[in-house]
C-alpha atoms as a PDB file:
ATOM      1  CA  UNK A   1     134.365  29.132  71.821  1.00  0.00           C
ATOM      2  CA  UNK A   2     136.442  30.162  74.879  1.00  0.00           C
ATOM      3  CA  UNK A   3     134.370  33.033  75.457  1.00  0.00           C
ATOM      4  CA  UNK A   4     131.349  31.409  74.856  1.00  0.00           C
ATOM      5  CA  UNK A   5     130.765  29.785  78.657  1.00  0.00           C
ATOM      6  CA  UNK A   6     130.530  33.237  80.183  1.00  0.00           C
ATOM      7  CA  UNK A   7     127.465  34.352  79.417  1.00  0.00           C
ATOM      8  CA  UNK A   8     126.058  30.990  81.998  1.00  0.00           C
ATOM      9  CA  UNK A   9     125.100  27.009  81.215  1.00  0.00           C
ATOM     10  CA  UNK A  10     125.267  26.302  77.514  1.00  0.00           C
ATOM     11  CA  UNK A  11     124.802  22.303  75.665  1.00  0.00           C
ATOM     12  CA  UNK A  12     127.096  21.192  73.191  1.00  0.00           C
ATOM     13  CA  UNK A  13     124.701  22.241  70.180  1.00  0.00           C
ATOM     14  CA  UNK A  14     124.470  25.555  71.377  1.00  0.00           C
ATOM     15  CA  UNK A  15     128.310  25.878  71.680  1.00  0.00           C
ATOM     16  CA  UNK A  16     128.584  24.529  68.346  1.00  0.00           C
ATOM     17  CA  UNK A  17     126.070  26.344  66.422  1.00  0.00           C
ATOM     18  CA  UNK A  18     128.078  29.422  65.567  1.00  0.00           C
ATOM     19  CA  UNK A  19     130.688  27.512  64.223  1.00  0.00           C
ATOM     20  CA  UNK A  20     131.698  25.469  61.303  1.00  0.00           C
ATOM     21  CA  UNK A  21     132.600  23.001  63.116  1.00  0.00           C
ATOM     22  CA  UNK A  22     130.775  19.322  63.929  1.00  0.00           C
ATOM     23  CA  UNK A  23     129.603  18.802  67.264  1.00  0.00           C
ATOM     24  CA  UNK A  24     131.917  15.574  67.639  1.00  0.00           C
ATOM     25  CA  UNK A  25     135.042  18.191  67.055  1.00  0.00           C
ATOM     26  CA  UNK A  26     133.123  20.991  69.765  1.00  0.00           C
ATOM     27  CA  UNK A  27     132.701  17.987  72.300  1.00  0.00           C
ATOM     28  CA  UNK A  28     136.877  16.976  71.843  1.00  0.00           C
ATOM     29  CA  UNK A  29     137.577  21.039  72.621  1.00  0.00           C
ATOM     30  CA  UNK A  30     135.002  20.943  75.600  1.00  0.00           C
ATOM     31  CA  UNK A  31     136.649  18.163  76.886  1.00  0.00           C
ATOM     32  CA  UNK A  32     140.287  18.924  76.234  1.00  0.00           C
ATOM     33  CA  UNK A  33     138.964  22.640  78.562  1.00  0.00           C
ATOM     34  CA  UNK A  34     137.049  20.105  80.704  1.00  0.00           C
ATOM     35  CA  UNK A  35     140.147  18.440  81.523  1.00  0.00           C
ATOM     36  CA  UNK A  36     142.142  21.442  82.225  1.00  0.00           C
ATOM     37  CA  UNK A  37     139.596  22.169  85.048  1.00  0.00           C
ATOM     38  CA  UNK A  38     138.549  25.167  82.828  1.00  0.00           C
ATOM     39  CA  UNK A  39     135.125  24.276  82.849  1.00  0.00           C
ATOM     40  CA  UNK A  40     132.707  21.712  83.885  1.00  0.00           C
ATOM     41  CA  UNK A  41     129.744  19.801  82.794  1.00  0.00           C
ATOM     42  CA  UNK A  42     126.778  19.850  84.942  1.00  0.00           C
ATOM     43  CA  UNK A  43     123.301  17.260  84.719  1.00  0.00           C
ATOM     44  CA  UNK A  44     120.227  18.302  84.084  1.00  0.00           C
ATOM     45  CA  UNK A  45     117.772  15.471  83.259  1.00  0.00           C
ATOM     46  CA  UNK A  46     119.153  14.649  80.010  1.00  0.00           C
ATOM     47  CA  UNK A  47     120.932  17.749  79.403  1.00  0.00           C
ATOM     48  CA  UNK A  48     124.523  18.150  80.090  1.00  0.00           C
ATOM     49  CA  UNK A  49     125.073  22.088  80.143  1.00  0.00           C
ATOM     50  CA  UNK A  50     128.913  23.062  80.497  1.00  0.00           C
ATOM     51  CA  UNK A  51     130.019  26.403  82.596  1.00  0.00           C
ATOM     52  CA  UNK A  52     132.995  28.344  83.127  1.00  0.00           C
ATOM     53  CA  UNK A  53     134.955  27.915  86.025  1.00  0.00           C
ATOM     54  CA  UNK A  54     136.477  30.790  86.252  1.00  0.00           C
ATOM     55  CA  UNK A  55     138.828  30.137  89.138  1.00  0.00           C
ATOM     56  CA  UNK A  56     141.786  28.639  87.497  1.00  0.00           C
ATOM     57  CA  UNK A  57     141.314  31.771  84.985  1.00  0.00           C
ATOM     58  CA  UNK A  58     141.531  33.917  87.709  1.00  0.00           C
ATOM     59  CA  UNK A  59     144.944  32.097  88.655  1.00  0.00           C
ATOM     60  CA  UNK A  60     146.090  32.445  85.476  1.00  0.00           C
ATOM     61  CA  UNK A  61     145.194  35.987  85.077  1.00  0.00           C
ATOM     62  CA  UNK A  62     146.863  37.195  88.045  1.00  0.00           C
ATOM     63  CA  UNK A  63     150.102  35.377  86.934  1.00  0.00           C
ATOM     64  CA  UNK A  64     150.255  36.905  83.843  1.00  0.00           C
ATOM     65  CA  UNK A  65     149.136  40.303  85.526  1.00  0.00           C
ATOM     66  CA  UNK A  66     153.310  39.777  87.280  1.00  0.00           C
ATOM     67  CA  UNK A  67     154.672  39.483  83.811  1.00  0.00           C
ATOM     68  CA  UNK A  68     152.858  42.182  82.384  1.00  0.00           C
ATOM     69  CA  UNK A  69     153.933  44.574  84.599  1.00  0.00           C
ATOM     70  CA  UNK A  70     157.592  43.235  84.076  1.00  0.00           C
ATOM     71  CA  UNK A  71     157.157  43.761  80.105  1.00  0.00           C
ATOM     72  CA  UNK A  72     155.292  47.442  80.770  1.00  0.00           C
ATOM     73  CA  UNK A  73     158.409  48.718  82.658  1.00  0.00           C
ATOM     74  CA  UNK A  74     161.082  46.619  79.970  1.00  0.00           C
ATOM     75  CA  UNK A  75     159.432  48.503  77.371  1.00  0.00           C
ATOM     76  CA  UNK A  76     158.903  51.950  78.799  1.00  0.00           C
ATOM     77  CA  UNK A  77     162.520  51.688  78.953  1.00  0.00           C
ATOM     78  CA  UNK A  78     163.187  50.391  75.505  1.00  0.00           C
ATOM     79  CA  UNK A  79     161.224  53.449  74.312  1.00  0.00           C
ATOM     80  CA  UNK A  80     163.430  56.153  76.412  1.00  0.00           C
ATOM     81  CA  UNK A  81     166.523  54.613  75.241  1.00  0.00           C
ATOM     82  CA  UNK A  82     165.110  54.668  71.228  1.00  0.00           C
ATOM     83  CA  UNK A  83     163.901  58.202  71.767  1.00  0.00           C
ATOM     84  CA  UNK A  84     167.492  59.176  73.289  1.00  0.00           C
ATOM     85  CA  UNK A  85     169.058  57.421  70.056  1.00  0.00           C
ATOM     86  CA  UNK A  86     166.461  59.436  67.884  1.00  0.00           C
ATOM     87  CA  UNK A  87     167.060  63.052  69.276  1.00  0.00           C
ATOM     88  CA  UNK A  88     169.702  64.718  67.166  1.00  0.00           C
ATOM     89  CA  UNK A  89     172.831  65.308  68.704  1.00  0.00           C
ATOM     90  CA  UNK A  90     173.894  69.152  68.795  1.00  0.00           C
ATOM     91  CA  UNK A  91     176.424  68.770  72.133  1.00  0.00           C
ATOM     92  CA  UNK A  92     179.798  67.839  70.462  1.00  0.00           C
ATOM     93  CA  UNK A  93     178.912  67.908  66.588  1.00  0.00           C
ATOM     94  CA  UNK A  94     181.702  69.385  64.486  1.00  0.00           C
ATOM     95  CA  UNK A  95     181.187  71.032  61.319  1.00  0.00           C
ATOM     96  CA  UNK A  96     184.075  69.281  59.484  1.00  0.00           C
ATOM     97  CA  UNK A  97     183.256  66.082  60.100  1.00  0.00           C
ATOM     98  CA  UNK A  98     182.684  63.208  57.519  1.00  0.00           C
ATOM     99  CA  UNK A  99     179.522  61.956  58.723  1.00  0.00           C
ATOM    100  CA  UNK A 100     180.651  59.407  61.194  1.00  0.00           C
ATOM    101  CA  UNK A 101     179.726  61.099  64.680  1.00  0.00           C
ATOM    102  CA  UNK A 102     180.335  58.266  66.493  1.00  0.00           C
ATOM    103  CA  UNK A 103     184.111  58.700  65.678  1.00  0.00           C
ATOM    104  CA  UNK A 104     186.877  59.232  68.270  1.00  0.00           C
ATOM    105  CA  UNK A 105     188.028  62.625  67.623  1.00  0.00           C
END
């Protein structure tokens, strides 16, 4: 339903008709996004057509956008450091040895 609001103005029955879901239960969600400042609910004679507002999702976008690029870097380094674990070992392996290589010897 989220994604819905893009597209322009849409009424309650049109946000509803996709889903199986009563138009009581789509009006609580509208409101609960209304509420949120998410979107908003315009007049139009006796048509109330709700639109994104795509402002605070812009906010909430960028903020993310910080994180991800936190999380990208974390896990490009997770990744070397697996792929350094993974890579056999052929610098100090000794042929007698009783399969623990991580042994003092």
């Amino acid at each position: 339903m989220r994604r819905r609001p893009c597209t322009g103005e849409a009424s309650v029955k049109d946000l509803a008709e996709p889903f199986a879901m009563s138009q009581p239960a789509i009006s609580k969600h509208l409101r609960v996004l209304e509420r949120a400042g998410l979107i908003e609910q315009g007049r139009q004679a006796q048509w109330r057509p709700r639109r994104l507002r795509a402002g605070p999702l812009r906010d909430v976008a960028d903020w993310v956008g910080q994180y991800r690029r936190h999380w990208d870097e974390s896990f490009d380094r997770l990744d070397a450091y697996l792929r350094e674990l993974q890579r056999p070992q052929a610098d100090g392996k000794d042929d007698d040895d009783d399969g623990n290589a991580n042994r003092p010897g």
